[in-house]
PDB file of N, CA and C in Angstrom:
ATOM      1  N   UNK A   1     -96.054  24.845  -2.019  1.00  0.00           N
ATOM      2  CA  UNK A   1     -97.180  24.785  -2.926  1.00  0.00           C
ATOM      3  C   UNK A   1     -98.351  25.519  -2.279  1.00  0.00           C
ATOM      4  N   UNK A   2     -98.848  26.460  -2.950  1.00  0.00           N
ATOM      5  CA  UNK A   2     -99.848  26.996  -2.275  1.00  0.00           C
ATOM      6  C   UNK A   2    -101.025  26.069  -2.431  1.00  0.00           C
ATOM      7  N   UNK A   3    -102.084  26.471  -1.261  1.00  0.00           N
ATOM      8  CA  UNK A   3    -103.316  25.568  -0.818  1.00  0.00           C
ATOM      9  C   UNK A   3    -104.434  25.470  -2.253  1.00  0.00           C
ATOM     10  N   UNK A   4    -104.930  26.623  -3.041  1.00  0.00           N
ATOM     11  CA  UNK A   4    -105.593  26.507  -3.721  1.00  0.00           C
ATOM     12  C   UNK A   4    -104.908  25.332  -5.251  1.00  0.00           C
ATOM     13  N   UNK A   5    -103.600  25.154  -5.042  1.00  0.00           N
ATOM     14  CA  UNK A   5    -102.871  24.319  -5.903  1.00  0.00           C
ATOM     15  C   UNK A   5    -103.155  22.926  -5.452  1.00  0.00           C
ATOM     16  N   UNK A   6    -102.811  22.563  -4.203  1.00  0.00           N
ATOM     17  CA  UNK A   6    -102.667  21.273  -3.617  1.00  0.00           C
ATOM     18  C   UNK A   6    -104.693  20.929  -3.297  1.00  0.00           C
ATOM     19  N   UNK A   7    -105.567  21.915  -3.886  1.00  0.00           N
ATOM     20  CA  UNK A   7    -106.561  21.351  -3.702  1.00  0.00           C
ATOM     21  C   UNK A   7    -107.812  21.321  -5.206  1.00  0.00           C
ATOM     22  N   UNK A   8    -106.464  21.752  -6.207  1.00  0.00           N
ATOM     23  CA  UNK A   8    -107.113  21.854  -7.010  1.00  0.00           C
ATOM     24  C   UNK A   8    -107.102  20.224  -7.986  1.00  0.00           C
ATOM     25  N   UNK A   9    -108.201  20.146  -9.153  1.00  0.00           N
ATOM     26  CA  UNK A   9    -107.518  18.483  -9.534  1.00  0.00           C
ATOM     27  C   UNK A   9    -106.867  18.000 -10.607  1.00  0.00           C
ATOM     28  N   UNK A  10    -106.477  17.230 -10.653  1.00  0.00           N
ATOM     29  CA  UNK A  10    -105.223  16.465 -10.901  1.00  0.00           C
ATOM     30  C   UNK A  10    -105.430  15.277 -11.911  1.00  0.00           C
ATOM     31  N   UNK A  11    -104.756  15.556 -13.175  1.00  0.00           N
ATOM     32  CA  UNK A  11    -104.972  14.256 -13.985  1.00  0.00           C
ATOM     33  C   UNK A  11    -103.652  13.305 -13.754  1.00  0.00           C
ATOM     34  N   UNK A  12    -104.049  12.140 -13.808  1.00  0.00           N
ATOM     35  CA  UNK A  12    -103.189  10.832 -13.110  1.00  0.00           C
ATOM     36  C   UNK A  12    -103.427   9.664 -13.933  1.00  0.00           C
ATOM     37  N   UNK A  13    -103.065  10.067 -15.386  1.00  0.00           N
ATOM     38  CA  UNK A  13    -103.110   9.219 -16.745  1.00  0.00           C
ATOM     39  C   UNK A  13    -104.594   8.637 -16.767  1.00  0.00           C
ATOM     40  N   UNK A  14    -105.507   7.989 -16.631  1.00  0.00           N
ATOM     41  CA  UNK A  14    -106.858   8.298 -17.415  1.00  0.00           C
ATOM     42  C   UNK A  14    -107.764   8.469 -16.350  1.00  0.00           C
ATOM     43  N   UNK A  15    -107.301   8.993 -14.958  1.00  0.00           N
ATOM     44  CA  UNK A  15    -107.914   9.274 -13.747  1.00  0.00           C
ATOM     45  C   UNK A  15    -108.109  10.898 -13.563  1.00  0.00           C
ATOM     46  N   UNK A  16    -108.873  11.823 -13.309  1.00  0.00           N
ATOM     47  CA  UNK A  16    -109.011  12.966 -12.992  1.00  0.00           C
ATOM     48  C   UNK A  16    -109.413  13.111 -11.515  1.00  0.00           C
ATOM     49  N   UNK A  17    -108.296  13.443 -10.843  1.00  0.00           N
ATOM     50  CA  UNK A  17    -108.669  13.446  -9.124  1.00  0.00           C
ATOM     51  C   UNK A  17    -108.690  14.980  -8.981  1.00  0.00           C
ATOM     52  N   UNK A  18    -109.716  14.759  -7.691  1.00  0.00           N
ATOM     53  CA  UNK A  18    -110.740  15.966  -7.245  1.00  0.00           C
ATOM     54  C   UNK A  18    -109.032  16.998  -6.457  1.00  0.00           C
ATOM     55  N   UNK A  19    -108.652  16.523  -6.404  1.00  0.00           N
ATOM     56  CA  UNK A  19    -107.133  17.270  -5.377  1.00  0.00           C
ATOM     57  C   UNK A  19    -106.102  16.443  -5.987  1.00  0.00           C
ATOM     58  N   UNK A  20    -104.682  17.184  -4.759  1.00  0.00           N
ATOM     59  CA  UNK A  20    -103.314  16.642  -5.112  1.00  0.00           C
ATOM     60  C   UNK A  20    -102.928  15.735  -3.534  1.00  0.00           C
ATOM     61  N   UNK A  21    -104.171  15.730  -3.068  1.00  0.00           N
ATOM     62  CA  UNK A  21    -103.912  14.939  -1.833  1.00  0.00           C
ATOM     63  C   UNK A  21    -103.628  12.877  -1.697  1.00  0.00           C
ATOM     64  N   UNK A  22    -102.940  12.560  -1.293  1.00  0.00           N
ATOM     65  CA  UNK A  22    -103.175  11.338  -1.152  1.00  0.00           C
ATOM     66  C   UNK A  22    -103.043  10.912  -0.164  1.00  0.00           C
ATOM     67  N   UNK A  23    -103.592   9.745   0.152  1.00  0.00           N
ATOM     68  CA  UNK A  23    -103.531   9.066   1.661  1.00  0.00           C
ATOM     69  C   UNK A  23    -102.898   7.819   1.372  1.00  0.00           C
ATOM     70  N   UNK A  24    -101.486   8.205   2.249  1.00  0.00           N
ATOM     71  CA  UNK A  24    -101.168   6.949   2.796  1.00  0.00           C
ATOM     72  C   UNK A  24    -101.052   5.576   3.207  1.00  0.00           C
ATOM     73  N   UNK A  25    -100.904   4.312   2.359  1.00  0.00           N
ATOM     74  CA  UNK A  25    -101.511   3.333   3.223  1.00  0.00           C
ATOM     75  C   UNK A  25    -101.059   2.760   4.906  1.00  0.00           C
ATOM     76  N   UNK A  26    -101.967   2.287   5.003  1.00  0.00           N
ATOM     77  CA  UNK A  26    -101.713   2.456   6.941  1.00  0.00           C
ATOM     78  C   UNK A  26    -102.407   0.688   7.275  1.00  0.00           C
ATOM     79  N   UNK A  27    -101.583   0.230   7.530  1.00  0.00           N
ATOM     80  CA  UNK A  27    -101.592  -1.310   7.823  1.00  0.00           C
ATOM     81  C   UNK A  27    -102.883  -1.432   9.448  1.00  0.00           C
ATOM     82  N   UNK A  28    -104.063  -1.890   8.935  1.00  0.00           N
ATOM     83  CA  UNK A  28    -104.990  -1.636  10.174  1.00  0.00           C
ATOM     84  C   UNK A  28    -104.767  -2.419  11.128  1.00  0.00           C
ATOM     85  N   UNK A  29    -104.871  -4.241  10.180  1.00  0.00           N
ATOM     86  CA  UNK A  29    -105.157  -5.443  11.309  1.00  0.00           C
ATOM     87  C   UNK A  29    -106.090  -5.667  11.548  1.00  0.00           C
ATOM     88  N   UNK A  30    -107.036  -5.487  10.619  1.00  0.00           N
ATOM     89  CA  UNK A  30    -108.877  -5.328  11.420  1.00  0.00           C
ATOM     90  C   UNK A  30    -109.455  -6.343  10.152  1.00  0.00           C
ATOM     91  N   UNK A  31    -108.133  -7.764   9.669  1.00  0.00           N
ATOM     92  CA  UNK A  31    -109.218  -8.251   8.571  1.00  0.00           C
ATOM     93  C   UNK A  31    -110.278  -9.368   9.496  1.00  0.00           C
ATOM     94  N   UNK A  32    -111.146  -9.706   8.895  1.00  0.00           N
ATOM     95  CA  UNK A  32    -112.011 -10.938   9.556  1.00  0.00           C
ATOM     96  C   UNK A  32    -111.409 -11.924   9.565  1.00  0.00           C
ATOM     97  N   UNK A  33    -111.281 -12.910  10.383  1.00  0.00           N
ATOM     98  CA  UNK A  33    -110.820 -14.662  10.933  1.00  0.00           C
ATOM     99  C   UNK A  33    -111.724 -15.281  11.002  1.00  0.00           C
ATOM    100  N   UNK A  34    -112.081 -16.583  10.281  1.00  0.00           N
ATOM    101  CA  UNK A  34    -110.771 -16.890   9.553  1.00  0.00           C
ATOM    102  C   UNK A  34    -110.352 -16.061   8.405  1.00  0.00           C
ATOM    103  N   UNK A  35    -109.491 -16.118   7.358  1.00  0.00           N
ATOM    104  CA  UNK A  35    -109.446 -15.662   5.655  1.00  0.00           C
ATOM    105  C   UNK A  35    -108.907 -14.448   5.964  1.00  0.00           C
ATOM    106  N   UNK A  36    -108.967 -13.690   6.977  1.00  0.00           N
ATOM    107  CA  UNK A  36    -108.023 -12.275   5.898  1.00  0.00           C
ATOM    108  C   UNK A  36    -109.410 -11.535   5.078  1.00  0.00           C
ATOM    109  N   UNK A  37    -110.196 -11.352   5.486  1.00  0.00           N
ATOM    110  CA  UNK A  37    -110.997 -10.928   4.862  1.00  0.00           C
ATOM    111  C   UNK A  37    -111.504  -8.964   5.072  1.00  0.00           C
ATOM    112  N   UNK A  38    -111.477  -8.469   4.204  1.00  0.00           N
ATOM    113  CA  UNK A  38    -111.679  -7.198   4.539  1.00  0.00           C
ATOM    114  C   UNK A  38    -113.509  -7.238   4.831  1.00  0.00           C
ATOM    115  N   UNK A  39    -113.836  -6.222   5.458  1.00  0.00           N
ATOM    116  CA  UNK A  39    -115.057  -6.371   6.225  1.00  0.00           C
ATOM    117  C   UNK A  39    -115.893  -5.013   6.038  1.00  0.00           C
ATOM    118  N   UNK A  40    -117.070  -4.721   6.460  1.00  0.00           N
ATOM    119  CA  UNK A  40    -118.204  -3.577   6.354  1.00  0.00           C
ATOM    120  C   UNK A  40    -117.382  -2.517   7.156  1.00  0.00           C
ATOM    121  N   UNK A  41    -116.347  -2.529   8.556  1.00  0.00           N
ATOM    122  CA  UNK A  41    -115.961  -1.528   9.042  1.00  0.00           C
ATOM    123  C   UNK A  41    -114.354  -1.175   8.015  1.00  0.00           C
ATOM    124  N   UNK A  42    -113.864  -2.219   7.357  1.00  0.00           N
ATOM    125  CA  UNK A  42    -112.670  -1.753   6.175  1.00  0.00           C
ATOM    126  C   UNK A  42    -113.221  -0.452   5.424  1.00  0.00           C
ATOM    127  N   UNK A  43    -114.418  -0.942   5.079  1.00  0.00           N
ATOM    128  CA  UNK A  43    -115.153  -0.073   3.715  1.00  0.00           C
ATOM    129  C   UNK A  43    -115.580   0.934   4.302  1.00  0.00           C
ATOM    130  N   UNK A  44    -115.989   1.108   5.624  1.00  0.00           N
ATOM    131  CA  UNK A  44    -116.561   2.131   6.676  1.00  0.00           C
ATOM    132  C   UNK A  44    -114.895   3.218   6.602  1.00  0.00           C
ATOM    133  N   UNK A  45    -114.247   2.333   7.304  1.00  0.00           N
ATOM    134  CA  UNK A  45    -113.339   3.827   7.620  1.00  0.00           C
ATOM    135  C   UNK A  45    -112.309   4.195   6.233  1.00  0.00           C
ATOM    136  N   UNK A  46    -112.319   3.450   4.902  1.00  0.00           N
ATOM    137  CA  UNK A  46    -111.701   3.956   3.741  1.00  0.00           C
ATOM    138  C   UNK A  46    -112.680   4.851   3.290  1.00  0.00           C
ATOM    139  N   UNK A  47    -114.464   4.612   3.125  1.00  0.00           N
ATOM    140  CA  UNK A  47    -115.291   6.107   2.459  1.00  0.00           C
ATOM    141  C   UNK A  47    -114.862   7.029   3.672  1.00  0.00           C
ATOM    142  N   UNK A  48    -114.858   6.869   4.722  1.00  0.00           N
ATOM    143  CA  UNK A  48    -115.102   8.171   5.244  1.00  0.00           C
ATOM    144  C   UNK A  48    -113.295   9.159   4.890  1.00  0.00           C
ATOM    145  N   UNK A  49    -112.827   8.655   4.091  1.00  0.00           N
ATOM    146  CA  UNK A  49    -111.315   9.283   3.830  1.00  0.00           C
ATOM    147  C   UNK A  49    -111.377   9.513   1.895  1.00  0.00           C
ATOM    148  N   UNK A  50    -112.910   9.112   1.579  1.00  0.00           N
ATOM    149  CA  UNK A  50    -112.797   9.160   0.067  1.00  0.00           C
ATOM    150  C   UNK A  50    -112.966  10.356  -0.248  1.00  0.00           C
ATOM    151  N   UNK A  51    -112.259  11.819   0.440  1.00  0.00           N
ATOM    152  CA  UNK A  51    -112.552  13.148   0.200  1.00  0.00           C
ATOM    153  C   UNK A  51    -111.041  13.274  -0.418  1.00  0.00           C
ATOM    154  N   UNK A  52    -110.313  12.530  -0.203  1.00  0.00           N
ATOM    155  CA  UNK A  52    -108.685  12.156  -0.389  1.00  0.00           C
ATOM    156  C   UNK A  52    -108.345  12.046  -2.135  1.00  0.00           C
ATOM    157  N   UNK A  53    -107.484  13.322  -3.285  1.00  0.00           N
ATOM    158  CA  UNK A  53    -107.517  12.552  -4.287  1.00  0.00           C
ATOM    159  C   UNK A  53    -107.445  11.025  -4.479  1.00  0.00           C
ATOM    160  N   UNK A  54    -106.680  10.395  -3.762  1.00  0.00           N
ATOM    161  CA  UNK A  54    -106.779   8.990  -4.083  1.00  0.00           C
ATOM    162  C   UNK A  54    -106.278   8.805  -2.706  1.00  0.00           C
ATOM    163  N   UNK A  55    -106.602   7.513  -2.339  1.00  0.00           N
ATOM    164  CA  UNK A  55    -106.261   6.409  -1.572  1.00  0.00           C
ATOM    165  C   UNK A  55    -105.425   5.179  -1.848  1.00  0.00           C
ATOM    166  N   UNK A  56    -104.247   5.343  -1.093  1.00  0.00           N
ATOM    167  CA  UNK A  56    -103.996   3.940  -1.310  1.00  0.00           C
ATOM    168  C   UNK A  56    -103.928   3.152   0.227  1.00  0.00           C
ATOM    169  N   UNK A  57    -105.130   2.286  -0.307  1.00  0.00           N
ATOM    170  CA  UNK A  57    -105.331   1.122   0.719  1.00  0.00           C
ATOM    171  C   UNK A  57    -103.738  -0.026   0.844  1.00  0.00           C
ATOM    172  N   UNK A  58    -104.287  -0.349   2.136  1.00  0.00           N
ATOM    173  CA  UNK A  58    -103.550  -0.730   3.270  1.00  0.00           C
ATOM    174  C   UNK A  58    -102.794  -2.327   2.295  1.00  0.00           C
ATOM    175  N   UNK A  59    -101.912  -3.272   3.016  1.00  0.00           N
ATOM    176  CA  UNK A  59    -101.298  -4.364   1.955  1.00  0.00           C
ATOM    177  C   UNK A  59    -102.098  -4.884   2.272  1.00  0.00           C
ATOM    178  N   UNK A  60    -101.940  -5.815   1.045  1.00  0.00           N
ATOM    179  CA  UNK A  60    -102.796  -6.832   0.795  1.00  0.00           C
ATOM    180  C   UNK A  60    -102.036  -7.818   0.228  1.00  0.00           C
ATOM    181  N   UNK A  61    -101.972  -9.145   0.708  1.00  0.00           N
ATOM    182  CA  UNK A  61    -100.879 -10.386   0.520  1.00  0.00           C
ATOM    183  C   UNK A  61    -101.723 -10.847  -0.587  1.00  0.00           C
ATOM    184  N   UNK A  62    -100.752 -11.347  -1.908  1.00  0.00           N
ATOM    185  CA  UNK A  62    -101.503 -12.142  -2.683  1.00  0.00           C
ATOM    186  C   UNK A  62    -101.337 -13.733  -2.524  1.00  0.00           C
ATOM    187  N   UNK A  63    -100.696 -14.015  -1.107  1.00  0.00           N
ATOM    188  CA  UNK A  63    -101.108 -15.477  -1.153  1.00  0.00           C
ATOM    189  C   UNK A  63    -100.796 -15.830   0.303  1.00  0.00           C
ATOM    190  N   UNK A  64    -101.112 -16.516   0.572  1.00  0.00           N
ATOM    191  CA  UNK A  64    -101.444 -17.364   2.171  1.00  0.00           C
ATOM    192  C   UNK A  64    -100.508 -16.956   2.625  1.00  0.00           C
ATOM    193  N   UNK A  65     -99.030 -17.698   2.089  1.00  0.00           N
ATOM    194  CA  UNK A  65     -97.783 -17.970   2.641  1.00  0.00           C
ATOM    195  C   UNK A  65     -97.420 -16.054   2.274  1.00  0.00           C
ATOM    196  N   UNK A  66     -97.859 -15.420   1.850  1.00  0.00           N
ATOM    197  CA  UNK A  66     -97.165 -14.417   2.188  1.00  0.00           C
ATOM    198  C   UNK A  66     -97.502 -13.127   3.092  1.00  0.00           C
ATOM    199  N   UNK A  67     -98.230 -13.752   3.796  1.00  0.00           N
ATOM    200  CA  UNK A  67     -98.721 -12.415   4.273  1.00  0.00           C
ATOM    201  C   UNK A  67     -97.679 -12.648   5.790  1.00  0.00           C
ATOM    202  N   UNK A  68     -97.009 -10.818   5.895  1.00  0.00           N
ATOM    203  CA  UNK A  68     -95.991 -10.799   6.876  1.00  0.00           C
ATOM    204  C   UNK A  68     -97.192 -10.352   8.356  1.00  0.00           C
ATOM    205  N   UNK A  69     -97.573 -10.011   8.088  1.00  0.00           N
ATOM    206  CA  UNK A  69     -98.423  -9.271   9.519  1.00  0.00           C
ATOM    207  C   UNK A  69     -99.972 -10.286   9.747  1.00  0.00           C
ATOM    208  N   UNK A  70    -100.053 -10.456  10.803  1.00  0.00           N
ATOM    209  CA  UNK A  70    -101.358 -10.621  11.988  1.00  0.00           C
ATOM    210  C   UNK A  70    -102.576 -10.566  11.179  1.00  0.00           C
ATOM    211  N   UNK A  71    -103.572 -10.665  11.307  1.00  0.00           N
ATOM    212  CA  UNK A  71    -105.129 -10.247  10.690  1.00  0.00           C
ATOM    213  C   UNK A  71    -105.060  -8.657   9.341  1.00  0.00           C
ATOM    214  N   UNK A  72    -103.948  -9.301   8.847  1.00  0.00           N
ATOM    215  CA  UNK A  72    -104.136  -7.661   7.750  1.00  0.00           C
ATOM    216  C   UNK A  72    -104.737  -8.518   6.191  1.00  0.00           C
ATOM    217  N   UNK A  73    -105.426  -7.766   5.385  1.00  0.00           N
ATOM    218  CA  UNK A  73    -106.236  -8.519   4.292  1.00  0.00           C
ATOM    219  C   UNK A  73    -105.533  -8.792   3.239  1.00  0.00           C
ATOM    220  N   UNK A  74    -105.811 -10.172   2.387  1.00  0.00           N
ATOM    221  CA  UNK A  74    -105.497 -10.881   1.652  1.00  0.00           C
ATOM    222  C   UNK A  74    -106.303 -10.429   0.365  1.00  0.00           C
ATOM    223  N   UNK A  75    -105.643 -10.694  -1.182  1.00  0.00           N
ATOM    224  CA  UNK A  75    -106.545 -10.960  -2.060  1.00  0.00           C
ATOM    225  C   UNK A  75    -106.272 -11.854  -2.574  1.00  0.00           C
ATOM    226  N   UNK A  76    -106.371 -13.147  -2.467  1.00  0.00           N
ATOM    227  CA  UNK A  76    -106.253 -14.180  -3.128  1.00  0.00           C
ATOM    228  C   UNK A  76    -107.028 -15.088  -2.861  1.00  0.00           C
ATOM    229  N   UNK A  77    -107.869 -14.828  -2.401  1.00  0.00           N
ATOM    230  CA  UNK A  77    -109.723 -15.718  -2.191  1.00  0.00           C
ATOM    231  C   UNK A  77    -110.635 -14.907  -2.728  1.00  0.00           C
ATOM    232  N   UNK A  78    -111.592 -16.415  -3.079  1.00  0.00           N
ATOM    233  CA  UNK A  78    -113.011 -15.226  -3.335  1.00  0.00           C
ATOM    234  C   UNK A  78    -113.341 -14.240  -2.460  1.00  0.00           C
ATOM    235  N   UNK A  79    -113.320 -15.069  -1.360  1.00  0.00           N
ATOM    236  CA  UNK A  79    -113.965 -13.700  -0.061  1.00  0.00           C
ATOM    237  C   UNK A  79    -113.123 -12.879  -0.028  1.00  0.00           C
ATOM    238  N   UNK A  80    -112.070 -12.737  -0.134  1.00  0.00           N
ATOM    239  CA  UNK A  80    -111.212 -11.295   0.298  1.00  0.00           C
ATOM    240  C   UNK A  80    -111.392 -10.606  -1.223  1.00  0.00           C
ATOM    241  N   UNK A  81    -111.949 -11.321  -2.140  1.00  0.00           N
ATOM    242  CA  UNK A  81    -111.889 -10.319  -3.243  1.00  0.00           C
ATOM    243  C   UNK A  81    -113.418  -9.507  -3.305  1.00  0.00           C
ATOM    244  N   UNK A  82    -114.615 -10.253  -2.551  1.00  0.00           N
ATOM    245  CA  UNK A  82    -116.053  -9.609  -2.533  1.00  0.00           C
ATOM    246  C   UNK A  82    -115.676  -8.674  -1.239  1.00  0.00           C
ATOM    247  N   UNK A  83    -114.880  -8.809  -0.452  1.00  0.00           N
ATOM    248  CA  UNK A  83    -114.647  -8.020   0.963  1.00  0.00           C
ATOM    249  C   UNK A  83    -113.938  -6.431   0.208  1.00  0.00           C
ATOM    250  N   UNK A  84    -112.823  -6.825  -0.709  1.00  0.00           N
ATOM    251  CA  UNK A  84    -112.349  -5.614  -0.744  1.00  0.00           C
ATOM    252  C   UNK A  84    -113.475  -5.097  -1.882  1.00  0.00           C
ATOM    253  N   UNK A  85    -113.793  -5.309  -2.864  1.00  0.00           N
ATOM    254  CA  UNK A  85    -115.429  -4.903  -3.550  1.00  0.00           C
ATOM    255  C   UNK A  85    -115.990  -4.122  -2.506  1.00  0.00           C
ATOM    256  N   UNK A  86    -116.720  -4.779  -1.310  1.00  0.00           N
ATOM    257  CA  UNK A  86    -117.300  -3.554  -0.364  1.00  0.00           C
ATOM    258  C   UNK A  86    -116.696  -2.251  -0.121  1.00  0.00           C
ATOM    259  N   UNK A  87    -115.180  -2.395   0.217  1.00  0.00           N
ATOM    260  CA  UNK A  87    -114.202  -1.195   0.143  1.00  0.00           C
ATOM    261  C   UNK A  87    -114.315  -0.063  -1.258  1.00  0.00           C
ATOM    262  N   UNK A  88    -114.256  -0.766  -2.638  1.00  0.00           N
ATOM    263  CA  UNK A  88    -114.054  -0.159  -3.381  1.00  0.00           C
ATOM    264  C   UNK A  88    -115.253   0.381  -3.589  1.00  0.00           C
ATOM    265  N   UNK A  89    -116.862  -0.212  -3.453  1.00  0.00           N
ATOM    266  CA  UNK A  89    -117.839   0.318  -3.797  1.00  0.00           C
ATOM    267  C   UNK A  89    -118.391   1.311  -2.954  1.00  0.00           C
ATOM    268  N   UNK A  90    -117.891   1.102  -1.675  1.00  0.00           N
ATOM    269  CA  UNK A  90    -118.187   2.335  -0.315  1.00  0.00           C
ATOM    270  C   UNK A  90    -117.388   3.783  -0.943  1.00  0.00           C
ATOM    271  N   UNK A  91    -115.923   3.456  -1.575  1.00  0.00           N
ATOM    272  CA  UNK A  91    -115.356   4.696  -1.801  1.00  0.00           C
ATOM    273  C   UNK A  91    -115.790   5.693  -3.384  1.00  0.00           C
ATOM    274  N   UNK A  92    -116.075   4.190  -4.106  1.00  0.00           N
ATOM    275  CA  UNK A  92    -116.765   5.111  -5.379  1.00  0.00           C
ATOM    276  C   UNK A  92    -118.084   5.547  -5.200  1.00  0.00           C
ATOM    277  N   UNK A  93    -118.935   5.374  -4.177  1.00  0.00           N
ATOM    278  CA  UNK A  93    -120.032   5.640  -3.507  1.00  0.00           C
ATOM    279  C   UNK A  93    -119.960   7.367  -3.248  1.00  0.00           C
ATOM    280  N   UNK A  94    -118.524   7.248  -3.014  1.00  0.00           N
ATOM    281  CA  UNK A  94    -118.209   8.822  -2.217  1.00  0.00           C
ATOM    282  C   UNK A  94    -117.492   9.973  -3.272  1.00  0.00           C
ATOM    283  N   UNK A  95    -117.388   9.308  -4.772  1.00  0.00           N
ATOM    284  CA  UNK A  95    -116.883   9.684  -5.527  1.00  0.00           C
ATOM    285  C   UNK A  95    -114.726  10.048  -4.996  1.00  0.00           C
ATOM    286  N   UNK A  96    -114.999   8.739  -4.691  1.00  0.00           N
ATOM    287  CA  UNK A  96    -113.254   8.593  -4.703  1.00  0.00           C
ATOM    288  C   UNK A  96    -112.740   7.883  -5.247  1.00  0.00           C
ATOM    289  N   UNK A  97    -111.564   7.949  -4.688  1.00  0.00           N
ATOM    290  CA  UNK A  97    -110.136   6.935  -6.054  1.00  0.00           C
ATOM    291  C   UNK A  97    -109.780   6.366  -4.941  1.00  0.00           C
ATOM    292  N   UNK A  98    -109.396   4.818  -5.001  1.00  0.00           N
ATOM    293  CA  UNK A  98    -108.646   4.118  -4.372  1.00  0.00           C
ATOM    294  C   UNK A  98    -107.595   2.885  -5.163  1.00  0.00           C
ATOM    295  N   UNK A  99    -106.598   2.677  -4.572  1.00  0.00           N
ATOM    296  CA  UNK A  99    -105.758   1.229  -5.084  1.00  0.00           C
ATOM    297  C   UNK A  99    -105.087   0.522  -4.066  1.00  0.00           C
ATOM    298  N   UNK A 100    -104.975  -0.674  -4.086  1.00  0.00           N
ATOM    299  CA  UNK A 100    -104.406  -1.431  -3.148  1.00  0.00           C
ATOM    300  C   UNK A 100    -103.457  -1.607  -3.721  1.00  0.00           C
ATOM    301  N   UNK A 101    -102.833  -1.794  -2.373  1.00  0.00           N
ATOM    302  CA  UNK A 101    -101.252  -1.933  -2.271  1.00  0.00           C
ATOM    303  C   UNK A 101    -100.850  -3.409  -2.336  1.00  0.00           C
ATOM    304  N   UNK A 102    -100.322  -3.953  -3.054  1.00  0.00           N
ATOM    305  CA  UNK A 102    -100.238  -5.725  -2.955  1.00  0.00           C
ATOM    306  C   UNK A 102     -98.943  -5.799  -2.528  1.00  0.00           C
ATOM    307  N   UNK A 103     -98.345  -7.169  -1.616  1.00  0.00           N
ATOM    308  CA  UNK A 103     -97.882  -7.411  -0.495  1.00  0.00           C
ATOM    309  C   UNK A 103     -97.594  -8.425  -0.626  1.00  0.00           C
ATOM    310  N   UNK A 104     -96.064  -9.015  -0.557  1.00  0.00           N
ATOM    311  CA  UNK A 104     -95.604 -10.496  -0.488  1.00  0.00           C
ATOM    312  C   UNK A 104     -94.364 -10.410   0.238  1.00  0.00           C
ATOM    313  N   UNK A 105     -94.402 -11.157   1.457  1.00  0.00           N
ATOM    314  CA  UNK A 105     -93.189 -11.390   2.151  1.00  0.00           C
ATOM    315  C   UNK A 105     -92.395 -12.303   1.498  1.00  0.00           C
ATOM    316  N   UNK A 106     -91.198 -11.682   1.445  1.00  0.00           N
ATOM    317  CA  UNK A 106     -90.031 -12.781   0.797  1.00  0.00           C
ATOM    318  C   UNK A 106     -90.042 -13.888   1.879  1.00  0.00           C
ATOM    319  N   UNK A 107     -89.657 -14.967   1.512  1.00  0.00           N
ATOM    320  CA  UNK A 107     -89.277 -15.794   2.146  1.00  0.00           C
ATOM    321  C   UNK A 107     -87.678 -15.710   2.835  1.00  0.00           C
ATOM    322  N   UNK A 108     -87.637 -16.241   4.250  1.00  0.00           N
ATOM    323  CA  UNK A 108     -86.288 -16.204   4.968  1.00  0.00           C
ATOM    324  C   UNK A 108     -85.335 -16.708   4.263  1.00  0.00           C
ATOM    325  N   UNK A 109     -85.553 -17.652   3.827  1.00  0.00           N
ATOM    326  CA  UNK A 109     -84.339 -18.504   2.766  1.00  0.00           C
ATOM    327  C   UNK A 109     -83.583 -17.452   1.476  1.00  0.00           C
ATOM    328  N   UNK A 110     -84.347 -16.364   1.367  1.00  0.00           N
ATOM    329  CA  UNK A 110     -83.463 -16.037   0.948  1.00  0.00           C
ATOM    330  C   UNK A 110     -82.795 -14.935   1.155  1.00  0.00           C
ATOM    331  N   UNK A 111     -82.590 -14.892   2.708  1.00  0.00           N
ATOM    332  CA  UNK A 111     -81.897 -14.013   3.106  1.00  0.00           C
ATOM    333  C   UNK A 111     -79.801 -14.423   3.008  1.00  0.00           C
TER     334      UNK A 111
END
């Protein structure tokens, strides 16, 4: 694909992104304790990547019992839902696209 293609933009059903780029989600570990809470440096290092047609942010467990990894953010509290708000308003700040990735560990039992 040539460069002026992969940087030109992109409709993505009622989204018009600035490029054909996307970013990756990338599991940080950097939520706040207690809660799983995404934080001012979450929202810090997702704008500074809102040059990205879209973003997709890192998992996010929708409930206690499911989250598989260490300090990574939750949405199933108020606070993790005003925490990721900071995220989303830092990146539309920057005129970007972002979506979270939602996240539920199966349970062992039914392995």
């Amino acid at each position: 694909m040539a460069i002026d293609k992969l940087l030109s933009p992109f409709r993505l059903g009622t989204l018009t992104l600035p490029n054909r780029v996307v970013m990756a989600p990338l599991t940080r570990s950097r939520a706040a304790q207690p809660g799983d809470v995404p934080t001012a440096l979450n929202a810090e290092y997702y704008a500074q990547r809102a040059g990205a047609g879209l973003i997709v942010a890192e998992t996010a467990q929708i409930s206690r019992q499911g989250q598989g990894y260490a300090l990574t953010p939750g949405i199933y509290s108020g606070a993790q839902i005003d925490g990721w708000r900071l995220v989303t308003d830092a990146v539309h700040c920057k005129d970007g696209h972002i979506a979270l990735q939602l996240y539920e560990r199966l349970c062992s039992c039914l392995r």
